[in-house]
PDB file of N, CA and C in Angstrom:
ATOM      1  N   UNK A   1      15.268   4.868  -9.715  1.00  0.00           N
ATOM      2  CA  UNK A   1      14.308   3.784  -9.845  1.00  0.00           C
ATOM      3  C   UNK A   1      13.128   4.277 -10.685  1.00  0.00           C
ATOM      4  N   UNK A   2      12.678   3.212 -11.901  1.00  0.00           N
ATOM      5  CA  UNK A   2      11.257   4.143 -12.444  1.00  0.00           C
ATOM      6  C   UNK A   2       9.999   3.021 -11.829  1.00  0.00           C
ATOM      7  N   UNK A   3       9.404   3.943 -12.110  1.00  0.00           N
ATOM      8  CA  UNK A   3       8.034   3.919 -11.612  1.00  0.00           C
ATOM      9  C   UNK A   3       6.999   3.002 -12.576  1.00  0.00           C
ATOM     10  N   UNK A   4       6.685   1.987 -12.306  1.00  0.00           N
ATOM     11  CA  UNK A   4       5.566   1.592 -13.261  1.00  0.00           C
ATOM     12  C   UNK A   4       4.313   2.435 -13.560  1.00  0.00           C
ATOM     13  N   UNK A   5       3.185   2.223 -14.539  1.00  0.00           N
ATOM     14  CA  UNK A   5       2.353   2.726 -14.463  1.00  0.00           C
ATOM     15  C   UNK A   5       0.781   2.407 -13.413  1.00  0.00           C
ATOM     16  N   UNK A   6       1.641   1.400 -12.689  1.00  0.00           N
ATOM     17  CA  UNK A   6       0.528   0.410 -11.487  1.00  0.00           C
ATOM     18  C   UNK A   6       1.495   0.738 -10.544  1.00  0.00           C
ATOM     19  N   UNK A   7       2.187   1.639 -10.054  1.00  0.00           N
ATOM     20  CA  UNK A   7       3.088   2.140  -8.968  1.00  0.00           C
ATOM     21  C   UNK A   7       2.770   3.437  -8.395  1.00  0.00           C
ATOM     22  N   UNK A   8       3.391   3.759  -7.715  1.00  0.00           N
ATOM     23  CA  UNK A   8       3.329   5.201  -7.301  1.00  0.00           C
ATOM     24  C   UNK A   8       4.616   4.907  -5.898  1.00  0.00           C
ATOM     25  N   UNK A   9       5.345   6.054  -6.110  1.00  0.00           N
ATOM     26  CA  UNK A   9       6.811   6.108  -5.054  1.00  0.00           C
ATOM     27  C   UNK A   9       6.111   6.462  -3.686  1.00  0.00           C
ATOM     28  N   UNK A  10       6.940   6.307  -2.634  1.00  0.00           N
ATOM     29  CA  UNK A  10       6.154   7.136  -1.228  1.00  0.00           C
ATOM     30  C   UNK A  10       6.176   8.459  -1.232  1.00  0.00           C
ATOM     31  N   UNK A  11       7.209   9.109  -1.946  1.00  0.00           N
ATOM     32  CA  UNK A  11       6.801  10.918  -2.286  1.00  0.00           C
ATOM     33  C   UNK A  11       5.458  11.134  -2.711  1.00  0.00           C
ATOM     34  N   UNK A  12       4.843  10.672  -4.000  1.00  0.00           N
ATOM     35  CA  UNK A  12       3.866  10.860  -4.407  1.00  0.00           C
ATOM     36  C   UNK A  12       2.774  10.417  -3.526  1.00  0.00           C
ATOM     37  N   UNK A  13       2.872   9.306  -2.813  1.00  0.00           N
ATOM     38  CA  UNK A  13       1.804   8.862  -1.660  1.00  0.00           C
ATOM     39  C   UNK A  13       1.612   9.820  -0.999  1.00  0.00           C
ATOM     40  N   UNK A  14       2.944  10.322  -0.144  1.00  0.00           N
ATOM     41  CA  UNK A  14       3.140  11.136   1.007  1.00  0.00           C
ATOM     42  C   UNK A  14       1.816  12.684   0.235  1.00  0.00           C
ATOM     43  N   UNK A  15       2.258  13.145  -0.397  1.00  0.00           N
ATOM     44  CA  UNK A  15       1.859  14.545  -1.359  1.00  0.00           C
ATOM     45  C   UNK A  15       0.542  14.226  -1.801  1.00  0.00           C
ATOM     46  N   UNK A  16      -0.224  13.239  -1.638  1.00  0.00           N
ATOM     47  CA  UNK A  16      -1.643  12.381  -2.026  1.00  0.00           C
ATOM     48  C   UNK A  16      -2.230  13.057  -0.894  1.00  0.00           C
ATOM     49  N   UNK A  17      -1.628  12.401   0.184  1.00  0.00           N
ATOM     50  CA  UNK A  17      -2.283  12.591   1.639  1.00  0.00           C
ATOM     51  C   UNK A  17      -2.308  13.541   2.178  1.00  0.00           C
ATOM     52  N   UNK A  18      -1.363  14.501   1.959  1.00  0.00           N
ATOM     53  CA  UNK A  18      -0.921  15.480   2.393  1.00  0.00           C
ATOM     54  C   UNK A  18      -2.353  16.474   1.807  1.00  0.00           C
ATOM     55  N   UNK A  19      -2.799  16.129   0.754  1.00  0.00           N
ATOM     56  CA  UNK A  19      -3.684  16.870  -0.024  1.00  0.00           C
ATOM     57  C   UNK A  19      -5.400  16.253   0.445  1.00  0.00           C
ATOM     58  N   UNK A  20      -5.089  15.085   1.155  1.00  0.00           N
ATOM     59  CA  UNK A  20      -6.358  14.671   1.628  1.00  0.00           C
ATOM     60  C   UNK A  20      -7.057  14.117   0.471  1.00  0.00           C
ATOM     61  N   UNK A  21      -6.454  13.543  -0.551  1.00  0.00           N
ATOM     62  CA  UNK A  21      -7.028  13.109  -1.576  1.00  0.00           C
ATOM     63  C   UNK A  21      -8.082  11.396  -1.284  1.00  0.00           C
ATOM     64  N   UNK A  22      -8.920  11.259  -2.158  1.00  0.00           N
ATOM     65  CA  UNK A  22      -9.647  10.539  -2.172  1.00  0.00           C
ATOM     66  C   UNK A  22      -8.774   9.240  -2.561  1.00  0.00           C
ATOM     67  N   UNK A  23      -8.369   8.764  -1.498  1.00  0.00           N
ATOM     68  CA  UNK A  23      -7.301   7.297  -2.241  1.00  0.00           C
ATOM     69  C   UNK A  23      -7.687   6.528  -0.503  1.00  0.00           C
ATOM     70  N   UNK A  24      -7.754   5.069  -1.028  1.00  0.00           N
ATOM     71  CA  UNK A  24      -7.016   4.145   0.170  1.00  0.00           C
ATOM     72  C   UNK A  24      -6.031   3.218  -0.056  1.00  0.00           C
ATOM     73  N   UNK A  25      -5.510   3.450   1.328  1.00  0.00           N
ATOM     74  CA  UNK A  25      -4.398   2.814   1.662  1.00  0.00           C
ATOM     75  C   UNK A  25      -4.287   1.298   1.993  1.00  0.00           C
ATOM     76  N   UNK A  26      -4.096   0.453   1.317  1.00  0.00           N
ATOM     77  CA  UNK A  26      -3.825  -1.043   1.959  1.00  0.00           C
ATOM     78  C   UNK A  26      -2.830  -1.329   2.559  1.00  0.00           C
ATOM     79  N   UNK A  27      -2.539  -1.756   3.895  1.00  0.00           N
ATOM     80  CA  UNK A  27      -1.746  -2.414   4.408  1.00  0.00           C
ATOM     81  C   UNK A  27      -1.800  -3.723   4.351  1.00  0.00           C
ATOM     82  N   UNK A  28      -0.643  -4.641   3.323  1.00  0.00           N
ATOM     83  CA  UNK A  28      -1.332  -6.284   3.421  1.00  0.00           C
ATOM     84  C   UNK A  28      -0.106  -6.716   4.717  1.00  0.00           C
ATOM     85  N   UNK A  29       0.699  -6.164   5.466  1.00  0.00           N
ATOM     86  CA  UNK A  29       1.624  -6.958   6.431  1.00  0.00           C
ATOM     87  C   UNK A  29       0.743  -7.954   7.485  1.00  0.00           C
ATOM     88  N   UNK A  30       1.829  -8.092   7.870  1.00  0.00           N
ATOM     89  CA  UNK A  30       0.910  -8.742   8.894  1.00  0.00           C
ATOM     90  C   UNK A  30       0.664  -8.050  10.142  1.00  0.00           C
ATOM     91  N   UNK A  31      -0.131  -8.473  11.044  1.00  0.00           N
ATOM     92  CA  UNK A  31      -0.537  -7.079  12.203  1.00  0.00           C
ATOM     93  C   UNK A  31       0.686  -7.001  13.207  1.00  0.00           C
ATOM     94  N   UNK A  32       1.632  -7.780  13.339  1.00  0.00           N
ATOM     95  CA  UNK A  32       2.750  -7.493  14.177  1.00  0.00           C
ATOM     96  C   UNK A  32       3.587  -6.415  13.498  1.00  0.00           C
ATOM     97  N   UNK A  33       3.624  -6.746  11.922  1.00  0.00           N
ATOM     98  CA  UNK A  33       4.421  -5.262  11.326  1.00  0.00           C
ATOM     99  C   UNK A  33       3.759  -3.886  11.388  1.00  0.00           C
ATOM    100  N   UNK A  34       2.174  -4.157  11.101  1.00  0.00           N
ATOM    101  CA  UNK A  34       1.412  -2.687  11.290  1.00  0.00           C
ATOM    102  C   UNK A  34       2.083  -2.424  12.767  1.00  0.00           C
ATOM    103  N   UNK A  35       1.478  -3.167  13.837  1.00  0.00           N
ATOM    104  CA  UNK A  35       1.762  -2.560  15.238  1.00  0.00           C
ATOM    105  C   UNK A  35       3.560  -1.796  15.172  1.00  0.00           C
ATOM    106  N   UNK A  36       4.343  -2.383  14.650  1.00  0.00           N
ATOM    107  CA  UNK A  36       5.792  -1.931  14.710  1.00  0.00           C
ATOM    108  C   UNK A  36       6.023  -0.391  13.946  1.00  0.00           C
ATOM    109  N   UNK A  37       5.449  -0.503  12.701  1.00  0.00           N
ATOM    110  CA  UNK A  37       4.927   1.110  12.459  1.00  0.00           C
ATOM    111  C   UNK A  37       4.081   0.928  11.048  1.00  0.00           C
ATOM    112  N   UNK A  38       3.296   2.109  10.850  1.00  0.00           N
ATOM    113  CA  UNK A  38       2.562   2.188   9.923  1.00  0.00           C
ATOM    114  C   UNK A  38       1.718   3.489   9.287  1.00  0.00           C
ATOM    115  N   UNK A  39       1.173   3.207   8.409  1.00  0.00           N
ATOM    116  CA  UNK A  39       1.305   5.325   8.015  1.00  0.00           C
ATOM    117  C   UNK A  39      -0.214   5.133   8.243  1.00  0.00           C
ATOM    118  N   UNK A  40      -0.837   4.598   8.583  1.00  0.00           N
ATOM    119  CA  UNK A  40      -2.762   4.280   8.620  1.00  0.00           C
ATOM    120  C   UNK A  40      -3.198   3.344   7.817  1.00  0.00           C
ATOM    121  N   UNK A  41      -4.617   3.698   7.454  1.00  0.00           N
ATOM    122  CA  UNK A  41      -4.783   2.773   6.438  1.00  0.00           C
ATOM    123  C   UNK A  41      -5.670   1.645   6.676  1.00  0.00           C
ATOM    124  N   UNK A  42      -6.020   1.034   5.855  1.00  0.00           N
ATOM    125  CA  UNK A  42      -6.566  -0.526   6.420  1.00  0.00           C
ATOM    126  C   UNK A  42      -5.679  -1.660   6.403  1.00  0.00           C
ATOM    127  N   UNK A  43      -5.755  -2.400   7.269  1.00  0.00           N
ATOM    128  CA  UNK A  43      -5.190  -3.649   7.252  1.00  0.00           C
ATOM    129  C   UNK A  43      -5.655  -4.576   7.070  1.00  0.00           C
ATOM    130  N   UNK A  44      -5.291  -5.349   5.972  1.00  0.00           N
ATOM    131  CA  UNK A  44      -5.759  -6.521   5.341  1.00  0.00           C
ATOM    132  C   UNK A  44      -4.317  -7.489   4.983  1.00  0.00           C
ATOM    133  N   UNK A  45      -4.023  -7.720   5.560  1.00  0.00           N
ATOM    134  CA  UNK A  45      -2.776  -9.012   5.588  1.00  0.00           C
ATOM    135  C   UNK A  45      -2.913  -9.831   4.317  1.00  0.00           C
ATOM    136  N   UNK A  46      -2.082  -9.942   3.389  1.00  0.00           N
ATOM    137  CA  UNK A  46      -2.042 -10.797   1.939  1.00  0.00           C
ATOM    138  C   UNK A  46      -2.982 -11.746   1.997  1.00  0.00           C
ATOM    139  N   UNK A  47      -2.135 -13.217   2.740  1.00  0.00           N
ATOM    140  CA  UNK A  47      -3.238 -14.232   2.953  1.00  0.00           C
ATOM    141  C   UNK A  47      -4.366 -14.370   2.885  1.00  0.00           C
ATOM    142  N   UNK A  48      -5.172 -12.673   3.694  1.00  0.00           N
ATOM    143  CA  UNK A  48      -6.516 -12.720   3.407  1.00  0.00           C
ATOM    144  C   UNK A  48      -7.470 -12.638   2.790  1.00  0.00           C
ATOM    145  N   UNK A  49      -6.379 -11.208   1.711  1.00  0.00           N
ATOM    146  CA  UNK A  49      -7.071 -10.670   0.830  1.00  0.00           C
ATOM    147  C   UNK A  49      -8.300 -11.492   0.367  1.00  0.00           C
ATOM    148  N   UNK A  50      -7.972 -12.193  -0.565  1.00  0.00           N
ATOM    149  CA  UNK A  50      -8.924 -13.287  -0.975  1.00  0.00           C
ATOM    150  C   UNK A  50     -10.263 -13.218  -0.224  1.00  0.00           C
ATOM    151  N   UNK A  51      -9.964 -13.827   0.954  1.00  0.00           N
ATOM    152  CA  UNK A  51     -11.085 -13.131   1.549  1.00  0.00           C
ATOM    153  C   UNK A  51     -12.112 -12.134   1.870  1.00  0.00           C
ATOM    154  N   UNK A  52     -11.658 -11.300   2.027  1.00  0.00           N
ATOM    155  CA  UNK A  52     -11.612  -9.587   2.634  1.00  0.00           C
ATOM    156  C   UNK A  52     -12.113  -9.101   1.202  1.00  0.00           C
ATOM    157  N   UNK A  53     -11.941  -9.577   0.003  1.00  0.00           N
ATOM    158  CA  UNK A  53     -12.270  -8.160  -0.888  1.00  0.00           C
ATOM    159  C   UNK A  53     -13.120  -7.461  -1.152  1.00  0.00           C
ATOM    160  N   UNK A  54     -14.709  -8.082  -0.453  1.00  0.00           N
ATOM    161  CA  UNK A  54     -16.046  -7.254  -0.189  1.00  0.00           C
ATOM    162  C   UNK A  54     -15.538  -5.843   0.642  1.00  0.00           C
ATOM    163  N   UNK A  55     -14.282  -5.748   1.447  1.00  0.00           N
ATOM    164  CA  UNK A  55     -14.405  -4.711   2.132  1.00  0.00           C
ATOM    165  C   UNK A  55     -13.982  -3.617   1.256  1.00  0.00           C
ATOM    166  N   UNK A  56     -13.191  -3.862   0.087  1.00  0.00           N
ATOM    167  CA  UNK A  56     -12.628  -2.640  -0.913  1.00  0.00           C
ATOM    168  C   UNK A  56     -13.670  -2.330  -1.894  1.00  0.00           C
ATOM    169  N   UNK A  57     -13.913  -0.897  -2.350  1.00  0.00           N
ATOM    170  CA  UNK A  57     -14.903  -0.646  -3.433  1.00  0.00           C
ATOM    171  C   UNK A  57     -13.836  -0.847  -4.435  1.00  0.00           C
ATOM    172  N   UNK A  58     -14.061  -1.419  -5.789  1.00  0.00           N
ATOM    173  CA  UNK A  58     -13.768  -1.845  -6.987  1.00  0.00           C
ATOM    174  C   UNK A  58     -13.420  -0.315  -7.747  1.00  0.00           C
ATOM    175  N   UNK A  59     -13.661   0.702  -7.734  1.00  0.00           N
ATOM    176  CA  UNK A  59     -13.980   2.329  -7.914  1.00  0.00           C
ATOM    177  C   UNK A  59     -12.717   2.871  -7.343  1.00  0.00           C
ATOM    178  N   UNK A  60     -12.404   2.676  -6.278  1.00  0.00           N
ATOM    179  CA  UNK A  60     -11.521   3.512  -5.437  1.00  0.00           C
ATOM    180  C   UNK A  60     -10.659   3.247  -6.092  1.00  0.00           C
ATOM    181  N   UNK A  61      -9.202   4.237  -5.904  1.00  0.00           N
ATOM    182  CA  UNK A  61      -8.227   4.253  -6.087  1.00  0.00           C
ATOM    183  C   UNK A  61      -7.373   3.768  -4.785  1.00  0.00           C
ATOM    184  N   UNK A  62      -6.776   2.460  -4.848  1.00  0.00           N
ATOM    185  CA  UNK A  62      -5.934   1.765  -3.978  1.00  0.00           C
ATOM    186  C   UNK A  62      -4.578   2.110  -3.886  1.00  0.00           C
ATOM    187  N   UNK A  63      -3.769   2.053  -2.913  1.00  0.00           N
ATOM    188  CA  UNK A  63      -2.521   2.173  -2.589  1.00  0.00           C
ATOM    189  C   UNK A  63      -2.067   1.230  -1.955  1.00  0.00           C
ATOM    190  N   UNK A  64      -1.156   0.308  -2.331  1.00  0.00           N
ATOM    191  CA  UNK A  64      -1.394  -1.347  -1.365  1.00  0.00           C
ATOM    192  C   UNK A  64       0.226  -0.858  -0.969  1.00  0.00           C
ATOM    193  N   UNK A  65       0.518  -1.249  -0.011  1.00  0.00           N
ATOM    194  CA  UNK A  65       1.620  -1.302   0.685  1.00  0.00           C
ATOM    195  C   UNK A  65       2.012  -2.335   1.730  1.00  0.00           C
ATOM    196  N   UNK A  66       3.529  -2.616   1.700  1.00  0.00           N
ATOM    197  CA  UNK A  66       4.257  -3.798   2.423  1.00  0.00           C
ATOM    198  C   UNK A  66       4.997  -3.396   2.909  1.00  0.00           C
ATOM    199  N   UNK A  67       6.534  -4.243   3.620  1.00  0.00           N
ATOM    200  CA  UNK A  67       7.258  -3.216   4.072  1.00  0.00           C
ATOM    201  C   UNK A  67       8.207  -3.802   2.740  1.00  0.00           C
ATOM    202  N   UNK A  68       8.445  -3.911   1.730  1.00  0.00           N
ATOM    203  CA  UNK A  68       9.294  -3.507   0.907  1.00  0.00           C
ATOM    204  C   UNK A  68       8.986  -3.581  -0.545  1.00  0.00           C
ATOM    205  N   UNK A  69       7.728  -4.096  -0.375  1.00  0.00           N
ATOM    206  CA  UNK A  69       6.760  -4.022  -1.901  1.00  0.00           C
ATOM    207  C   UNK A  69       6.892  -5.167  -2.708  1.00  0.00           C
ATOM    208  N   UNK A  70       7.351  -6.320  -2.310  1.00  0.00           N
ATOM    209  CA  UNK A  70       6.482  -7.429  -3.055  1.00  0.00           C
ATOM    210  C   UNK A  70       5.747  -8.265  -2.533  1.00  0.00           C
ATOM    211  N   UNK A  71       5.156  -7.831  -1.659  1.00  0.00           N
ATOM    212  CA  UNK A  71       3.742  -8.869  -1.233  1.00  0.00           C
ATOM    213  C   UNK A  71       2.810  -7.645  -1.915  1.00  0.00           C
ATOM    214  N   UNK A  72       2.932  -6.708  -1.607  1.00  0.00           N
ATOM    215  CA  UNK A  72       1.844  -5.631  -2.255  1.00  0.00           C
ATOM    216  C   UNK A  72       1.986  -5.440  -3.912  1.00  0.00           C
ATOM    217  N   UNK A  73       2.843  -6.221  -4.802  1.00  0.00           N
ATOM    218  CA  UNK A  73       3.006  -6.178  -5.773  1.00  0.00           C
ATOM    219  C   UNK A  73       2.129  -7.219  -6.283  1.00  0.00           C
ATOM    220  N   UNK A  74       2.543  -8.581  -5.435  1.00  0.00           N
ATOM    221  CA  UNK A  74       1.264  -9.729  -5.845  1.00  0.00           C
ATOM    222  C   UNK A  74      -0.341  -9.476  -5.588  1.00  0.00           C
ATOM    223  N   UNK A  75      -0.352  -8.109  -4.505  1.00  0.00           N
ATOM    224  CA  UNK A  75      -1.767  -7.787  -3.982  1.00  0.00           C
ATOM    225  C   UNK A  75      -2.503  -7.320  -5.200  1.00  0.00           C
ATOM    226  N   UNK A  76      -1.314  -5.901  -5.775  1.00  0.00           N
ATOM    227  CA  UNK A  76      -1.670  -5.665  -6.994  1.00  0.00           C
ATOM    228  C   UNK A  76      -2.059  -6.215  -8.245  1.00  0.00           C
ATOM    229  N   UNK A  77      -1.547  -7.168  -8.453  1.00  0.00           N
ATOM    230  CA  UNK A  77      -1.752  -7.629  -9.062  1.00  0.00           C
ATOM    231  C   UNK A  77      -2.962  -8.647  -9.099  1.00  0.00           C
ATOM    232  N   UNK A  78      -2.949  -9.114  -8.227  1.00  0.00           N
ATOM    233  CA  UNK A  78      -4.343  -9.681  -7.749  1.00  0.00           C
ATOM    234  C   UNK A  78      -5.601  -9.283  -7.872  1.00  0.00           C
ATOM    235  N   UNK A  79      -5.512  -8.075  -7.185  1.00  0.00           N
ATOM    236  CA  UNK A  79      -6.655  -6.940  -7.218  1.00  0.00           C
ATOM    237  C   UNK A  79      -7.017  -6.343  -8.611  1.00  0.00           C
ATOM    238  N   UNK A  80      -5.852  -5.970  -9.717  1.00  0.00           N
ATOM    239  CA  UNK A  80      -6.155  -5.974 -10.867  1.00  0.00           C
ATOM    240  C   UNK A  80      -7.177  -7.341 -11.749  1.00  0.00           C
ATOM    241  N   UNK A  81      -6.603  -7.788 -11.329  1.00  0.00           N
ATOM    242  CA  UNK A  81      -7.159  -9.291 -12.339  1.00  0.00           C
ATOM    243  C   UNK A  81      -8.766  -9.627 -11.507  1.00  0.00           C
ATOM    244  N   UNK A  82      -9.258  -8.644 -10.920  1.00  0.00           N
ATOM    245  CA  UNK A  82     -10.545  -9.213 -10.009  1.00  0.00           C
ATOM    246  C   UNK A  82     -11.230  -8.149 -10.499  1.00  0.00           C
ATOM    247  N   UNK A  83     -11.080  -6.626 -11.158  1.00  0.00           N
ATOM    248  CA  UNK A  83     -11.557  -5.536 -11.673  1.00  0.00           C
ATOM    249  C   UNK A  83     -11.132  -4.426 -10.496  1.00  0.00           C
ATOM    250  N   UNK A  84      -9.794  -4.438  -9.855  1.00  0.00           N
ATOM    251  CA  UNK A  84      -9.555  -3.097  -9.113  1.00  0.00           C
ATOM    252  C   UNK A  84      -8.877  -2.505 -10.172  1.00  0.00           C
ATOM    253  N   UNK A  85      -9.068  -1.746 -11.132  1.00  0.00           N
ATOM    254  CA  UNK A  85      -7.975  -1.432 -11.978  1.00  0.00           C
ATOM    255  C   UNK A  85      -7.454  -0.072 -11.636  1.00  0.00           C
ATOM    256  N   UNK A  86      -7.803   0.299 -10.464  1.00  0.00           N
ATOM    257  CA  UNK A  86      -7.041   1.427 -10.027  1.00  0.00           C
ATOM    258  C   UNK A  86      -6.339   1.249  -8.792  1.00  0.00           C
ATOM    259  N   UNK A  87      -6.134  -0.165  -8.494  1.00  0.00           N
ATOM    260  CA  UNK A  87      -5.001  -0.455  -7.703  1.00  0.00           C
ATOM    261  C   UNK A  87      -3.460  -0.110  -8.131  1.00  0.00           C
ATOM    262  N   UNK A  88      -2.665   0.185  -7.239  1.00  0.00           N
ATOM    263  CA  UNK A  88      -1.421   0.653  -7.523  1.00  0.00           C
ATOM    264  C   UNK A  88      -0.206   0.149  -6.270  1.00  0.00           C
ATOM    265  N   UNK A  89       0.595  -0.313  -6.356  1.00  0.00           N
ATOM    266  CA  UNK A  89       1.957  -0.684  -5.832  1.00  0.00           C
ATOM    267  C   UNK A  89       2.643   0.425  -4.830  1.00  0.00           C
ATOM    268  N   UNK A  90       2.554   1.045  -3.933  1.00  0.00           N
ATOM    269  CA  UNK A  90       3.675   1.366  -3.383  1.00  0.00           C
ATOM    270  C   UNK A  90       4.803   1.262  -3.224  1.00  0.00           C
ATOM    271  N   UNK A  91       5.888   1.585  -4.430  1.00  0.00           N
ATOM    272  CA  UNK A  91       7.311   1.122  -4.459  1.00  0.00           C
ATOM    273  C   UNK A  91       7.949   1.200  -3.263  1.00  0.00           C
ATOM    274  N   UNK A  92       8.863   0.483  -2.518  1.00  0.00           N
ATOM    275  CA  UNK A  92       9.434   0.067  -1.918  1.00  0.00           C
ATOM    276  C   UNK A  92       8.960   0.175  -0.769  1.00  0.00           C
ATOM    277  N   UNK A  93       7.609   0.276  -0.607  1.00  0.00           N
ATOM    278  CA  UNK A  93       6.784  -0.158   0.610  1.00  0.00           C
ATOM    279  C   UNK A  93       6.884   1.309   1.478  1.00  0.00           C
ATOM    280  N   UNK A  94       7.001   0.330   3.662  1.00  0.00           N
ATOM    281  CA  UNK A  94       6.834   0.939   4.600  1.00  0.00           C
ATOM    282  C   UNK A  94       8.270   1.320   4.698  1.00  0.00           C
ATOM    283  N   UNK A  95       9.584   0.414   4.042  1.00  0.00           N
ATOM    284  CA  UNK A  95      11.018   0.558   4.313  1.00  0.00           C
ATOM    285  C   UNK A  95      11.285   1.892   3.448  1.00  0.00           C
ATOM    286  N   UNK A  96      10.619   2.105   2.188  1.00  0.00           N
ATOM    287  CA  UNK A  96      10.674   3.239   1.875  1.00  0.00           C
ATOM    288  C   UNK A  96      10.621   4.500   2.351  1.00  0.00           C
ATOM    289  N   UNK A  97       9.416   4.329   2.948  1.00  0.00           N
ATOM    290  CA  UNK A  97       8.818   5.570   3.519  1.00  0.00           C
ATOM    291  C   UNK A  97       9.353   5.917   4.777  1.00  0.00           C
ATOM    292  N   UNK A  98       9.854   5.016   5.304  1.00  0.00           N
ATOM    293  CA  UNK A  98      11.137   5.442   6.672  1.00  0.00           C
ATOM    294  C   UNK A  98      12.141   5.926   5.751  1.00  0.00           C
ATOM    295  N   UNK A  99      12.719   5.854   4.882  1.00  0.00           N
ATOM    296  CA  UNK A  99      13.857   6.165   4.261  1.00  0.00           C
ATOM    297  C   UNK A  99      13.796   7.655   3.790  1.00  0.00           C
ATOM    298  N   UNK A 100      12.781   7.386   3.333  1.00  0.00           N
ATOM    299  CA  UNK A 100      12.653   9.023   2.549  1.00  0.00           C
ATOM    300  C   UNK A 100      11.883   9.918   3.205  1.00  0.00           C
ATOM    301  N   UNK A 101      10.715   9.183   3.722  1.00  0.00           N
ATOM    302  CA  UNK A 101       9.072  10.728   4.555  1.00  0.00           C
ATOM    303  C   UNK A 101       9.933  10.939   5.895  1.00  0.00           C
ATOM    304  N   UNK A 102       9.809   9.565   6.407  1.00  0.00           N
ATOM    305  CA  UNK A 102       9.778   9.525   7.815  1.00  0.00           C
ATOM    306  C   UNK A 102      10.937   9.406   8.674  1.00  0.00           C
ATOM    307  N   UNK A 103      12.794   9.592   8.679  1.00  0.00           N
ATOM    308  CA  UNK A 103      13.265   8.479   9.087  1.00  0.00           C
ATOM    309  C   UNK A 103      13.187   8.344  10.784  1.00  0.00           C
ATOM    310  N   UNK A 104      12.381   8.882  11.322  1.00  0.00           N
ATOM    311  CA  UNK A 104      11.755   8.902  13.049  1.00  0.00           C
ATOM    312  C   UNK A 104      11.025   7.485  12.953  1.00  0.00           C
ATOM    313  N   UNK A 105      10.285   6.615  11.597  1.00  0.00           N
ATOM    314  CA  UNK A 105       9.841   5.695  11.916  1.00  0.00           C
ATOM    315  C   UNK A 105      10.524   4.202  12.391  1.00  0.00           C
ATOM    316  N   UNK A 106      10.129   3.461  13.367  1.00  0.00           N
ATOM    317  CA  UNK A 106      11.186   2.034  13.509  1.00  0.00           C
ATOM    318  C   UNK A 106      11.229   1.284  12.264  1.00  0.00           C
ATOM    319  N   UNK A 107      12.452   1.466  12.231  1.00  0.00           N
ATOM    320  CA  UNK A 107      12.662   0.086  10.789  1.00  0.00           C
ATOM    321  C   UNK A 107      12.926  -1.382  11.371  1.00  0.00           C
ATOM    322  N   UNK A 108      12.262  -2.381  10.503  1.00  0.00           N
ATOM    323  CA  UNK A 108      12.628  -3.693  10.795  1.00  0.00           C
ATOM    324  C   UNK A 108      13.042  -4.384   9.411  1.00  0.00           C
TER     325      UNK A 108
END
């Protein structure tokens, strides 16, 4: 699978964090999927975004994540077109990251 240049795989996430790097994490699911599993992060559910975007600095480097990456693809994209231009996609989401980091996490 390649990687866009508004992407980043869950290896590279995982190896971000691992390093304690200066990035946040978006969770846009909804809070029944965070509660089912989730790697941290903030939660901001799609729908809301719109709402919610006073809570993100425009500066930061974003990591938006779903559980399979296209609600966080429209986030991205969203967030780009508002001046996050260092928002980025988590390819294939939270289903990813059970697949490859984690597979101890519950999949749904």
């Amino acid at each position: 699978m390649s990687i866009r240049d508004d992407e980043m795989s869950v290896r590279a996430l995982k190896e971000r964090l691992d390093r304690n790097e200066d990035l946040i994490v978006l969770d846009v699911r909804e809070p029944s999927e965070f509660q089912i599993c989730n790697i941290g992060g903030v939660l901001i559910p799609l729908g809301t975004l719109p709402l919610r975007l006073d809570e993100l600095d425009p500066e930061s480097e974003i990591a938006v994540i779903c559980h399979h990456g296209n609600r966080s693809r429209w986030a991205v994209d969203f967030l780009r077109q508002r001046g996050y231009s260092r928002a980025k996609n988590v390819a294939g989401g939270i289903e990813a990251w059970a697949r490859e980091i984690d597979p101890g996490m519950p999949r749904y």
